[in-house]
PDB file of N, CA and C in Angstrom:
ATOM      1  N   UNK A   1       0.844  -1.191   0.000  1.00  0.00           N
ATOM      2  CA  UNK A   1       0.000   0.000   0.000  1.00  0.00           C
ATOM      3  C   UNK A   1       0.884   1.246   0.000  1.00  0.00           C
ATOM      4  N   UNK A   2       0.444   1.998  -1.227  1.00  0.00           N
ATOM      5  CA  UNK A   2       1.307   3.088  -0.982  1.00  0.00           C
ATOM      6  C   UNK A   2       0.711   4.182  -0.753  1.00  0.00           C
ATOM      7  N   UNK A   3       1.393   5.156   0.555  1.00  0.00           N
ATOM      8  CA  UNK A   3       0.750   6.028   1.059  1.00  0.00           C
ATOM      9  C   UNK A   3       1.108   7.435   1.472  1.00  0.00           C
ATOM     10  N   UNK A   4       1.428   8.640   1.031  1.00  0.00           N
ATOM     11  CA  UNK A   4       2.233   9.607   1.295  1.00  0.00           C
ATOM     12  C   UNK A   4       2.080  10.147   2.400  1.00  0.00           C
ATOM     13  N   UNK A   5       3.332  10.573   2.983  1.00  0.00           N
ATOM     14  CA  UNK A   5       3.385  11.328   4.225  1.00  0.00           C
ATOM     15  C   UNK A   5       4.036  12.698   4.585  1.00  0.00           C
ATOM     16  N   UNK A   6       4.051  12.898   5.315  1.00  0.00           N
ATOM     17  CA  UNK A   6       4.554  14.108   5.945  1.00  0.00           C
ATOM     18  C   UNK A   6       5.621  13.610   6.803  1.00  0.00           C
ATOM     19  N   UNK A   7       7.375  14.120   6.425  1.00  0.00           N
ATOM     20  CA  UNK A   7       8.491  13.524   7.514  1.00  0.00           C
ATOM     21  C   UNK A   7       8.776  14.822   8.484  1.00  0.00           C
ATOM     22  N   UNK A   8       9.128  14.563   9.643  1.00  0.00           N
ATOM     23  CA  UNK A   8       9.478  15.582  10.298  1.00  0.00           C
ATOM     24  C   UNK A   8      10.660  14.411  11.486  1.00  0.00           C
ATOM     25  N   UNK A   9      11.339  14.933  12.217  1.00  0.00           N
ATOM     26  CA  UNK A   9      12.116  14.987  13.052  1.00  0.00           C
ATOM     27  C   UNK A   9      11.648  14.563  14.742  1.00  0.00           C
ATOM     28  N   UNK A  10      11.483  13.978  15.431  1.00  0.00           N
ATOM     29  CA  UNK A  10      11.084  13.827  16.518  1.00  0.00           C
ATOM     30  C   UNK A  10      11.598  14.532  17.745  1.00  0.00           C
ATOM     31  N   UNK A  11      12.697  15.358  17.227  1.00  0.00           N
ATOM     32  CA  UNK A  11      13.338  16.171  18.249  1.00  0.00           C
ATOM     33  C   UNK A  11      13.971  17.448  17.294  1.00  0.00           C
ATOM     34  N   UNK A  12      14.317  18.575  17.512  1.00  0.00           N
ATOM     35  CA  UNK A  12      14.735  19.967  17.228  1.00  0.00           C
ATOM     36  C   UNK A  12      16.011  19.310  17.303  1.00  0.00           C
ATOM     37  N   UNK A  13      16.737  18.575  18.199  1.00  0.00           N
ATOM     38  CA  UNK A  13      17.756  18.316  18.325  1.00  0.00           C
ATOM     39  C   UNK A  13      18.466  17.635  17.119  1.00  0.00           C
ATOM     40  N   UNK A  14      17.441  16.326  17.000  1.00  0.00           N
ATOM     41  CA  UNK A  14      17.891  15.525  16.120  1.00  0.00           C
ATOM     42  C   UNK A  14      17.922  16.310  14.407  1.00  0.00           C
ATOM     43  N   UNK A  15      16.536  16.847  14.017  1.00  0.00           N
ATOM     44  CA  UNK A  15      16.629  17.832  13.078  1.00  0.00           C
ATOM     45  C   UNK A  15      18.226  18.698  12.905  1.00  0.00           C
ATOM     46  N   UNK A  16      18.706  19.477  14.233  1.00  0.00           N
ATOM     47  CA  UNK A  16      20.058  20.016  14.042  1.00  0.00           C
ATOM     48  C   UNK A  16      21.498  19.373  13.604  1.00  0.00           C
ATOM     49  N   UNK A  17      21.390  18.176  14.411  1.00  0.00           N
ATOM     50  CA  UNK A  17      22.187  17.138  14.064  1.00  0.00           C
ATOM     51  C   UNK A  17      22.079  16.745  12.375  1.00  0.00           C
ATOM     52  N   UNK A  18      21.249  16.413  11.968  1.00  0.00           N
ATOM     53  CA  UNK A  18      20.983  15.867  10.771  1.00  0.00           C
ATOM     54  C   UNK A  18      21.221  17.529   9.676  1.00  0.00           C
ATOM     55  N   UNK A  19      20.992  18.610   9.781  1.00  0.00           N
ATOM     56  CA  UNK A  19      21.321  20.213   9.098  1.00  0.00           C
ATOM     57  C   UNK A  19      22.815  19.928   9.509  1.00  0.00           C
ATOM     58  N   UNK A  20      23.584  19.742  10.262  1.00  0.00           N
ATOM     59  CA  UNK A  20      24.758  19.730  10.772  1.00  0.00           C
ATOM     60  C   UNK A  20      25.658  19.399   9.768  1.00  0.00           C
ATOM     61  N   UNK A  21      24.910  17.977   8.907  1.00  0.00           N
ATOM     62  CA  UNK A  21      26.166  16.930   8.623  1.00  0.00           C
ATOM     63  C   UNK A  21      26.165  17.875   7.133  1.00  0.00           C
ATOM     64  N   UNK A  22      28.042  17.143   6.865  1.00  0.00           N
ATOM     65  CA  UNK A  22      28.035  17.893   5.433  1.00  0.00           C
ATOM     66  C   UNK A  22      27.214  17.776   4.260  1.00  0.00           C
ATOM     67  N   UNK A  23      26.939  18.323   3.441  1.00  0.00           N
ATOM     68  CA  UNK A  23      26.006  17.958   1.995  1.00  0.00           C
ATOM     69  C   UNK A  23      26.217  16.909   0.933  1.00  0.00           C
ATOM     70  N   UNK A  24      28.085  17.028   1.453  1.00  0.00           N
ATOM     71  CA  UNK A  24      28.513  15.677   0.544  1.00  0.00           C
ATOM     72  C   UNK A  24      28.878  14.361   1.321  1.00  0.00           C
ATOM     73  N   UNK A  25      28.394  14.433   2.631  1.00  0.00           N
ATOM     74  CA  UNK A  25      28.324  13.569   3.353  1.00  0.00           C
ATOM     75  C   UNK A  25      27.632  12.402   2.996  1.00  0.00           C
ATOM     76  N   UNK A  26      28.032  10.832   2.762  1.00  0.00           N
ATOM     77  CA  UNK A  26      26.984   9.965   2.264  1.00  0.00           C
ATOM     78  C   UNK A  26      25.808   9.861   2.896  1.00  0.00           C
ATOM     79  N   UNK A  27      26.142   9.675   4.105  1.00  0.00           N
ATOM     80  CA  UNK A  27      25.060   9.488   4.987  1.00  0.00           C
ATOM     81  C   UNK A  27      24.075  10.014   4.869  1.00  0.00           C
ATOM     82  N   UNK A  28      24.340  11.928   4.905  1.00  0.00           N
ATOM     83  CA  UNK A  28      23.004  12.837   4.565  1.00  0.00           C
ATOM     84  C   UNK A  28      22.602  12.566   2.929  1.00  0.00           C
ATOM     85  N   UNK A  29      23.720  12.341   2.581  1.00  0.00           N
ATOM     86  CA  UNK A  29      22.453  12.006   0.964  1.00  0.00           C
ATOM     87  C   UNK A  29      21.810  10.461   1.055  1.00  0.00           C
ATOM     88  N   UNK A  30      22.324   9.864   1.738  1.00  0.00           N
ATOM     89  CA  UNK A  30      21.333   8.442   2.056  1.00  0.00           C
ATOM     90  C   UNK A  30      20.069   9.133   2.761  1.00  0.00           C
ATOM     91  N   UNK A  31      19.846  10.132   3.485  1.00  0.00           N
ATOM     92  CA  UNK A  31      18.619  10.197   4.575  1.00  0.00           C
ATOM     93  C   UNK A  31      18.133  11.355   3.719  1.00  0.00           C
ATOM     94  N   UNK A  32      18.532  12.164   2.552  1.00  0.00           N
ATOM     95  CA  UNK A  32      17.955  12.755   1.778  1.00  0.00           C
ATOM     96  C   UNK A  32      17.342  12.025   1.317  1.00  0.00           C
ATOM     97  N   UNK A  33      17.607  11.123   0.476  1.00  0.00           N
ATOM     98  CA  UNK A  33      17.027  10.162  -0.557  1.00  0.00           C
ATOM     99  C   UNK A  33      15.514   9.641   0.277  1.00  0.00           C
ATOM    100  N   UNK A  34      15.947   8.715   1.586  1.00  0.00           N
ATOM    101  CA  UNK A  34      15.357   8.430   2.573  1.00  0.00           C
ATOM    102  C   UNK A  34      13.869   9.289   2.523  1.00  0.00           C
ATOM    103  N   UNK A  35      13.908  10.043   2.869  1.00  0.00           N
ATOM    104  CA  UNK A  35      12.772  11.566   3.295  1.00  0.00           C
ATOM    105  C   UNK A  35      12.108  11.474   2.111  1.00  0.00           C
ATOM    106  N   UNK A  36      13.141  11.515   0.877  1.00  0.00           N
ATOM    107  CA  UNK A  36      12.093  11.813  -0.619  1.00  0.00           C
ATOM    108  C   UNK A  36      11.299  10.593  -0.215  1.00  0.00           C
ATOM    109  N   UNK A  37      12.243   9.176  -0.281  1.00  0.00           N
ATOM    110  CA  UNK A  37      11.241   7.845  -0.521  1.00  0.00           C
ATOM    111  C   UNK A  37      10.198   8.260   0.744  1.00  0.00           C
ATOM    112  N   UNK A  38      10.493   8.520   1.625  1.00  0.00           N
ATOM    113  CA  UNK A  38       9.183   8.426   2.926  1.00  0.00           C
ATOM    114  C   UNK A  38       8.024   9.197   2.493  1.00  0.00           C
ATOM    115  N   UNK A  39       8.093  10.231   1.837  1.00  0.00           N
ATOM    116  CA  UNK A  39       7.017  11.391   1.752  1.00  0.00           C
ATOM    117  C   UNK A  39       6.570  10.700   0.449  1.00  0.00           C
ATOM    118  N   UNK A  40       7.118  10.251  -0.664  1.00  0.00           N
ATOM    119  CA  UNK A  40       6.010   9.221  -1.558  1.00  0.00           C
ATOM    120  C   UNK A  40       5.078   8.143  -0.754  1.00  0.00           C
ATOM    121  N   UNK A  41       5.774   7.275  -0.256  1.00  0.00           N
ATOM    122  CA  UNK A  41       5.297   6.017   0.425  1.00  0.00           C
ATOM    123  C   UNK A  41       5.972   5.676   1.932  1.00  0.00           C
ATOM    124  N   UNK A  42       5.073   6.453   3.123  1.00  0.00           N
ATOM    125  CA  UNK A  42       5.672   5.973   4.338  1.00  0.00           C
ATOM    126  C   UNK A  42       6.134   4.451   4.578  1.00  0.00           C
ATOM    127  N   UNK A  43       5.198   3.833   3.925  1.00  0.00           N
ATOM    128  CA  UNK A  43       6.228   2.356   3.906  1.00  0.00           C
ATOM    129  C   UNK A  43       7.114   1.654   3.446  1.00  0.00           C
ATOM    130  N   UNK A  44       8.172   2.665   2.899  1.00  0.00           N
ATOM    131  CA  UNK A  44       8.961   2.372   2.081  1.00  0.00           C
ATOM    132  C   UNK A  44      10.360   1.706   2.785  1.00  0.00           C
ATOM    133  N   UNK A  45      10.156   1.642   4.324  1.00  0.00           N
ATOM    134  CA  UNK A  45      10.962   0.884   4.820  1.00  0.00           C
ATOM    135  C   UNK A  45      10.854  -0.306   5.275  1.00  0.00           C
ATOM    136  N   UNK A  46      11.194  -1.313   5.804  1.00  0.00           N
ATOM    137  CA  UNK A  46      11.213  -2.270   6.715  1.00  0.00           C
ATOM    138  C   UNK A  46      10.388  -2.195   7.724  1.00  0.00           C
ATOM    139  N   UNK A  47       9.041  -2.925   7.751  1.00  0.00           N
ATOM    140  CA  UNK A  47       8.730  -2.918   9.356  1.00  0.00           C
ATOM    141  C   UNK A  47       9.241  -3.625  10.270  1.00  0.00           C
ATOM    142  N   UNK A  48       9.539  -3.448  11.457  1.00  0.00           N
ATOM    143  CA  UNK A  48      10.426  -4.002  12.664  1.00  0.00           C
ATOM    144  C   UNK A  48       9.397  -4.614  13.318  1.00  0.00           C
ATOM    145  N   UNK A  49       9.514  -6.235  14.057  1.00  0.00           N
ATOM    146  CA  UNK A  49       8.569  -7.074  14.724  1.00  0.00           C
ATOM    147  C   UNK A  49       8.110  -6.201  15.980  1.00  0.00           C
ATOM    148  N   UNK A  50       7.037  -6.055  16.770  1.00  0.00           N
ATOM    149  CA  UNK A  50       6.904  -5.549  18.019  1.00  0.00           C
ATOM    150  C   UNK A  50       7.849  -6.087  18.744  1.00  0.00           C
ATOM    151  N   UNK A  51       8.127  -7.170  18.898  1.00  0.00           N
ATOM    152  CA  UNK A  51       8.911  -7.868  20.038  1.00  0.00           C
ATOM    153  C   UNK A  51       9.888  -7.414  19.906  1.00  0.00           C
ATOM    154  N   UNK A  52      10.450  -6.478  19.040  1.00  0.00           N
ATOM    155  CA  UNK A  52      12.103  -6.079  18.846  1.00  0.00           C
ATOM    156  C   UNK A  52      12.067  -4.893  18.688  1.00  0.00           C
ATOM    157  N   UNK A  53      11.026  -4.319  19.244  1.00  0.00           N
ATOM    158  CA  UNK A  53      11.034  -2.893  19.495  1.00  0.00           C
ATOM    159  C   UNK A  53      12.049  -2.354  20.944  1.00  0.00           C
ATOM    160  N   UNK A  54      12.821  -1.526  21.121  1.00  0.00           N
ATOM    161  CA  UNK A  54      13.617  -1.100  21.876  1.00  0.00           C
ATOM    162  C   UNK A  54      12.815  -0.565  23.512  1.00  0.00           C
ATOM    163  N   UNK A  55      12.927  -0.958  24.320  1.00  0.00           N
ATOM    164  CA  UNK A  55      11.902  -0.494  25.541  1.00  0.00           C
ATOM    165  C   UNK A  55      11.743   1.075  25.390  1.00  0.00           C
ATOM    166  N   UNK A  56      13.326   1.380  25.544  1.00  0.00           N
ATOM    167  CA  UNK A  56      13.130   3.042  25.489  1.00  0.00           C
ATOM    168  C   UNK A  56      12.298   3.869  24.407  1.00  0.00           C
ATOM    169  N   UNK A  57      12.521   3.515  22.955  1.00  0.00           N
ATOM    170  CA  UNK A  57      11.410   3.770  21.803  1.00  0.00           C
ATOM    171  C   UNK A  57      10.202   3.920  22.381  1.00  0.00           C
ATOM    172  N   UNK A  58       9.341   2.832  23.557  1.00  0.00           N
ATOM    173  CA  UNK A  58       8.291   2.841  23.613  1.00  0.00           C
ATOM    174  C   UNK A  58       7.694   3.765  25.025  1.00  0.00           C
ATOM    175  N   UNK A  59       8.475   3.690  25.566  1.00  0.00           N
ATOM    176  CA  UNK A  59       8.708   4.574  27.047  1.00  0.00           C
ATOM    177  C   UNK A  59       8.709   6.103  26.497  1.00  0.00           C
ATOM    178  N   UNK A  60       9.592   6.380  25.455  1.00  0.00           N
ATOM    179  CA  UNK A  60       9.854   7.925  25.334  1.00  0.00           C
ATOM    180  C   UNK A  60       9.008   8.610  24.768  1.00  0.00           C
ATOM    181  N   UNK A  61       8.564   7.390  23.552  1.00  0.00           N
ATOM    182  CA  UNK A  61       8.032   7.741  22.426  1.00  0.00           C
ATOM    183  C   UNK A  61       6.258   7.785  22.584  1.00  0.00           C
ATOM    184  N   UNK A  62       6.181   6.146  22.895  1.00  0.00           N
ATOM    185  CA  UNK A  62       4.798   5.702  22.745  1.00  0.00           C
ATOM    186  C   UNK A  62       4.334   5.060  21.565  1.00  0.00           C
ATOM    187  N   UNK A  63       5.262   4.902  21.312  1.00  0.00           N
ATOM    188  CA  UNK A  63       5.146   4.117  19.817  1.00  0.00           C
ATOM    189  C   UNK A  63       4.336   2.615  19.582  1.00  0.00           C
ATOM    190  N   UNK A  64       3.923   2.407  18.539  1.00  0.00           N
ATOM    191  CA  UNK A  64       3.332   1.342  18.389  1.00  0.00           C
ATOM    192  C   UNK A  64       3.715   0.455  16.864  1.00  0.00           C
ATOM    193  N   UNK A  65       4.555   1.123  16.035  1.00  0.00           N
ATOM    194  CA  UNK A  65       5.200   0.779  14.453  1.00  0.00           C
ATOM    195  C   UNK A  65       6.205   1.253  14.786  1.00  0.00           C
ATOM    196  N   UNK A  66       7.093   0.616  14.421  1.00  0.00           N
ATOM    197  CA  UNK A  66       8.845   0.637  13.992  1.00  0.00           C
ATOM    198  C   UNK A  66       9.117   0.730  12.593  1.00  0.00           C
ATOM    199  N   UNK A  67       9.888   1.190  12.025  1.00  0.00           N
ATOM    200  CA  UNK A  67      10.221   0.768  10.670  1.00  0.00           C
ATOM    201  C   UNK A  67      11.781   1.506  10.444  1.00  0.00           C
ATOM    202  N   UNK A  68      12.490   0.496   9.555  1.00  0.00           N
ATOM    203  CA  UNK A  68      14.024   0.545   9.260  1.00  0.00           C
ATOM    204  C   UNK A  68      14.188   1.232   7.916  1.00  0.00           C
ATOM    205  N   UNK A  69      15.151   2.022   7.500  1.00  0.00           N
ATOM    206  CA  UNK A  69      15.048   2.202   6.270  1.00  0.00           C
ATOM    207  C   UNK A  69      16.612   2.314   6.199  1.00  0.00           C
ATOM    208  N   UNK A  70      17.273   1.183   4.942  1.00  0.00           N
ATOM    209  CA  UNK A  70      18.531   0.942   5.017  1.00  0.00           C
ATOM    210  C   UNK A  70      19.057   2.471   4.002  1.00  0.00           C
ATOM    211  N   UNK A  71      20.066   2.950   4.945  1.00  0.00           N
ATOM    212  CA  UNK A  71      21.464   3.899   4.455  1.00  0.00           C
ATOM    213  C   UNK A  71      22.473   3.281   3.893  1.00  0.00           C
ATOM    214  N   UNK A  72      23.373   3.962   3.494  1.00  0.00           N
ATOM    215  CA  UNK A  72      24.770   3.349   2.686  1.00  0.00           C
ATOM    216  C   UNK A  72      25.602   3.245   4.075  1.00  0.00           C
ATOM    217  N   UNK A  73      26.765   2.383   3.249  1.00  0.00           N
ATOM    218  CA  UNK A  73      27.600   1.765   4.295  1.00  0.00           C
ATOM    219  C   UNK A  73      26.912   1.463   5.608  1.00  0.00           C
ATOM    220  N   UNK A  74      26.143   0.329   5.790  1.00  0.00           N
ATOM    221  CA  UNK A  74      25.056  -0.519   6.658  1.00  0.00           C
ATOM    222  C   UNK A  74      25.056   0.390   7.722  1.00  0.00           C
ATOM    223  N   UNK A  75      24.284   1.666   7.479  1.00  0.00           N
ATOM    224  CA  UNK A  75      23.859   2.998   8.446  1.00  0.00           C
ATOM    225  C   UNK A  75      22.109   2.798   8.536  1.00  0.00           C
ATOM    226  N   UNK A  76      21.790   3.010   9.647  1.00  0.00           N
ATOM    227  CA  UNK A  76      20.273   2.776   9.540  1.00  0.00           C
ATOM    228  C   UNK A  76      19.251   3.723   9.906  1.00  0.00           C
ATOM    229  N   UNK A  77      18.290   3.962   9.140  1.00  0.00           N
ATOM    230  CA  UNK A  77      17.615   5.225   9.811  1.00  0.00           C
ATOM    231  C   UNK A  77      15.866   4.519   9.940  1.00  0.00           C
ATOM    232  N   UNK A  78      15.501   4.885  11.243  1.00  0.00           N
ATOM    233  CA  UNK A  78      14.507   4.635  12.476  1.00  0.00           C
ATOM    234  C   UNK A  78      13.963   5.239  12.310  1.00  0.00           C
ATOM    235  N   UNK A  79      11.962   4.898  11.624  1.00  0.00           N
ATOM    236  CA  UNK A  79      11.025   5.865  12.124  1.00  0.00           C
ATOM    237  C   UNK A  79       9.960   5.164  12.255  1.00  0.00           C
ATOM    238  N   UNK A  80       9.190   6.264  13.108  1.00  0.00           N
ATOM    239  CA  UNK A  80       7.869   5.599  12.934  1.00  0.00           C
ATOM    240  C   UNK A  80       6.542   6.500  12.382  1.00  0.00           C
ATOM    241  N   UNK A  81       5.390   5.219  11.933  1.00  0.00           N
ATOM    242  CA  UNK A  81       4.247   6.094  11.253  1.00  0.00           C
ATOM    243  C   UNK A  81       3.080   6.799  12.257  1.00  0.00           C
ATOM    244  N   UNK A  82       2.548   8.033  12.281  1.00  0.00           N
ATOM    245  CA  UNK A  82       1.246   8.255  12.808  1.00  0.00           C
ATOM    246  C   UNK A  82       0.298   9.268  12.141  1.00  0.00           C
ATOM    247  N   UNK A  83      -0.922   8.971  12.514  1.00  0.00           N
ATOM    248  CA  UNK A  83      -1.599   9.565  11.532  1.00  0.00           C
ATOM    249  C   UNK A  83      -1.536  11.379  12.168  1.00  0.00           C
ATOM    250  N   UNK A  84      -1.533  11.657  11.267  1.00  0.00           N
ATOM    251  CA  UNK A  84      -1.975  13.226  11.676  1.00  0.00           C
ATOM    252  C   UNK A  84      -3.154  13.711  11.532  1.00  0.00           C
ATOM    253  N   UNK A  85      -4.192  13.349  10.506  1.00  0.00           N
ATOM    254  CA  UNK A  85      -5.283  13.537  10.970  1.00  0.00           C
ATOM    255  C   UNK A  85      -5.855  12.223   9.966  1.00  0.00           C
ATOM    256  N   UNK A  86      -7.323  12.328   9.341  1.00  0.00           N
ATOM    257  CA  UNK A  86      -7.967  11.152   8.730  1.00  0.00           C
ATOM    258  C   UNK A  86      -7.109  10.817   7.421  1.00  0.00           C
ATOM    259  N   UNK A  87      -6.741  11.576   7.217  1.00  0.00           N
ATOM    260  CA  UNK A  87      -6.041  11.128   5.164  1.00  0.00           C
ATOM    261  C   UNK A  87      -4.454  11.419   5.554  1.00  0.00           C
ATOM    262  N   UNK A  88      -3.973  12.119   6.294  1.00  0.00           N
ATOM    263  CA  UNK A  88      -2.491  12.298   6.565  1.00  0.00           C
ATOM    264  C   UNK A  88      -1.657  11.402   7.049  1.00  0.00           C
ATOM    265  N   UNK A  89      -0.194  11.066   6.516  1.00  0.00           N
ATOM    266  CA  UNK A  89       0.304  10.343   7.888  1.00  0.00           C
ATOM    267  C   UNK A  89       1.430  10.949   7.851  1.00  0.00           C
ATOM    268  N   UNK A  90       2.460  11.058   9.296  1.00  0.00           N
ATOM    269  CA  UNK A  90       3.471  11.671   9.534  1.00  0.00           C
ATOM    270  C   UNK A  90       4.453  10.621   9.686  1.00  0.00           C
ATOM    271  N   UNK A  91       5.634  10.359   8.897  1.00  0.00           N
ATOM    272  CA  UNK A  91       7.119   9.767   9.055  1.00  0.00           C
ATOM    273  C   UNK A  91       7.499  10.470  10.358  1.00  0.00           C
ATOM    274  N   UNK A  92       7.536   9.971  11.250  1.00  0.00           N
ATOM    275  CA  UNK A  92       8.500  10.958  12.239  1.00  0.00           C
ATOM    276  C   UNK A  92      10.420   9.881  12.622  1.00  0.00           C
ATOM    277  N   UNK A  93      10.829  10.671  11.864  1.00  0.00           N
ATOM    278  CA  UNK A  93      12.478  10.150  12.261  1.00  0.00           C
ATOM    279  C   UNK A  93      12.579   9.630  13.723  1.00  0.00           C
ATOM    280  N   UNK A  94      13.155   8.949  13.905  1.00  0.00           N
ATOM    281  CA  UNK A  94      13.493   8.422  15.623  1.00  0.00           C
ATOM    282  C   UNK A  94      15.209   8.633  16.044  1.00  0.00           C
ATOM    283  N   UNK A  95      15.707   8.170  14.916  1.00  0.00           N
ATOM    284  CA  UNK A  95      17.350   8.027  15.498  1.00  0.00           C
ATOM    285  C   UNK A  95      17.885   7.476  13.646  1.00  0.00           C
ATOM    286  N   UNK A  96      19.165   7.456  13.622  1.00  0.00           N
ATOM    287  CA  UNK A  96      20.246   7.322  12.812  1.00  0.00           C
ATOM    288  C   UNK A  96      21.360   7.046  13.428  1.00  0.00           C
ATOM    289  N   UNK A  97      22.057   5.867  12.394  1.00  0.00           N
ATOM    290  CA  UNK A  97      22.881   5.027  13.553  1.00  0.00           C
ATOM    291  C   UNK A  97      23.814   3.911  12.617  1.00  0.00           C
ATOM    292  N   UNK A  98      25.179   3.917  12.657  1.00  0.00           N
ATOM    293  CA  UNK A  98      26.136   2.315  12.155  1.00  0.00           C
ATOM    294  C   UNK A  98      25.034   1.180  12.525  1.00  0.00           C
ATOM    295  N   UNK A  99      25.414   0.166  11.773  1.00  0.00           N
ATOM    296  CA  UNK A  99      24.923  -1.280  12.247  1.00  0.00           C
ATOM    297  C   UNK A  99      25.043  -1.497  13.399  1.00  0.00           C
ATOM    298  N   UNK A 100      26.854  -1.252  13.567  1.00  0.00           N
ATOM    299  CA  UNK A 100      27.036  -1.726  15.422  1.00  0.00           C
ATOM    300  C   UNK A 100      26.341  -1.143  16.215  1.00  0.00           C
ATOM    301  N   UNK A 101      25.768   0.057  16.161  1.00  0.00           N
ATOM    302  CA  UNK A 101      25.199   0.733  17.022  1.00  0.00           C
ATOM    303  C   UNK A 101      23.569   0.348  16.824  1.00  0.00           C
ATOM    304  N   UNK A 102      22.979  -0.146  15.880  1.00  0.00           N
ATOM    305  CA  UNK A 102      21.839  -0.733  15.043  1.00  0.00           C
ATOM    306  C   UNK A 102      21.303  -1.808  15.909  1.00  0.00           C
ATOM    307  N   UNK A 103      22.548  -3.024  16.189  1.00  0.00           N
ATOM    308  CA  UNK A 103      22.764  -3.770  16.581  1.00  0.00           C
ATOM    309  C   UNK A 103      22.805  -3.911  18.364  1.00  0.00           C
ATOM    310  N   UNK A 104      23.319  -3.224  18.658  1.00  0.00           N
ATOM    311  CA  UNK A 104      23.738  -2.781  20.277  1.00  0.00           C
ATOM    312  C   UNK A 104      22.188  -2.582  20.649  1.00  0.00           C
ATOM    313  N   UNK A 105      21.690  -1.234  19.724  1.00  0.00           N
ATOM    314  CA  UNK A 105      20.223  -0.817  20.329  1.00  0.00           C
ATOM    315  C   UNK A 105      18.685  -2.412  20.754  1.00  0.00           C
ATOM    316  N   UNK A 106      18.829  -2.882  19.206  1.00  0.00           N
ATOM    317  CA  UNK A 106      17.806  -3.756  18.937  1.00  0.00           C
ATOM    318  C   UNK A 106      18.433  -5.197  19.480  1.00  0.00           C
ATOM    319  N   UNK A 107      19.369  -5.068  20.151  1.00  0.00           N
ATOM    320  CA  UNK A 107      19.903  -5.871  20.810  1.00  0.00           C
ATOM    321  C   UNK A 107      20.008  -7.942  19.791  1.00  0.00           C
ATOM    322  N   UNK A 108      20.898  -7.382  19.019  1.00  0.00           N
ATOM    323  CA  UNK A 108      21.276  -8.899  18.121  1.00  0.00           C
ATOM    324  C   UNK A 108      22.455  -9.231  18.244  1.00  0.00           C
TER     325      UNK A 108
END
């Protein structure tokens, strides 16, 4: 199902971080690319099982969908879907992160 959304940032912080990195940075053109694919089709990533949802994700957040969306050089970027109102849905970014650190979080 393909469904367009609205991406935004889950923190001012994280938003700064992500304006921060260089332009020719791979990473930011992986999470450029990322944002385009999200705002065509929020599901354009990986959904993540509930059971392997991160405690803190759900504690901070309140979350109830996970989803992965693979970066270059096995970098991973974390969001989840909610509706914003009846026809809208919002990508909201969660975190960006190496595998090892991918790995460490979702605990494999």
């Amino acid at each position: 199902m393909i469904k367009t959304s609205k991406v935004v940032f889950i923190s001012d912080e994280l938003e700064k971080d992500f304006n921060e990195l260089k332009d020719d940075d791979p990473i930011k053109k992986g999470m450029v690319r990322a944002i385009k694919d999200l705002k065509k089709n929020a599901f354009a990533g990986i959904q993540i099982p509930k059971r392997l949802f991160p405690t803190e994700y759900i504690q901070k957040y309140g979350i109830n969908n996970l989803w992965k969306y693979d970066l270059p050089n096995g970098w991973r970027l974390i969001y989840t879907i909610t509706p914003e109102n009846q026809v809208e849905l919002i990508s909201a970014i969660l975190e960006w992160f190496n595998h090892k650190e991918y790995e460490r979080r979702f605990k494999y």
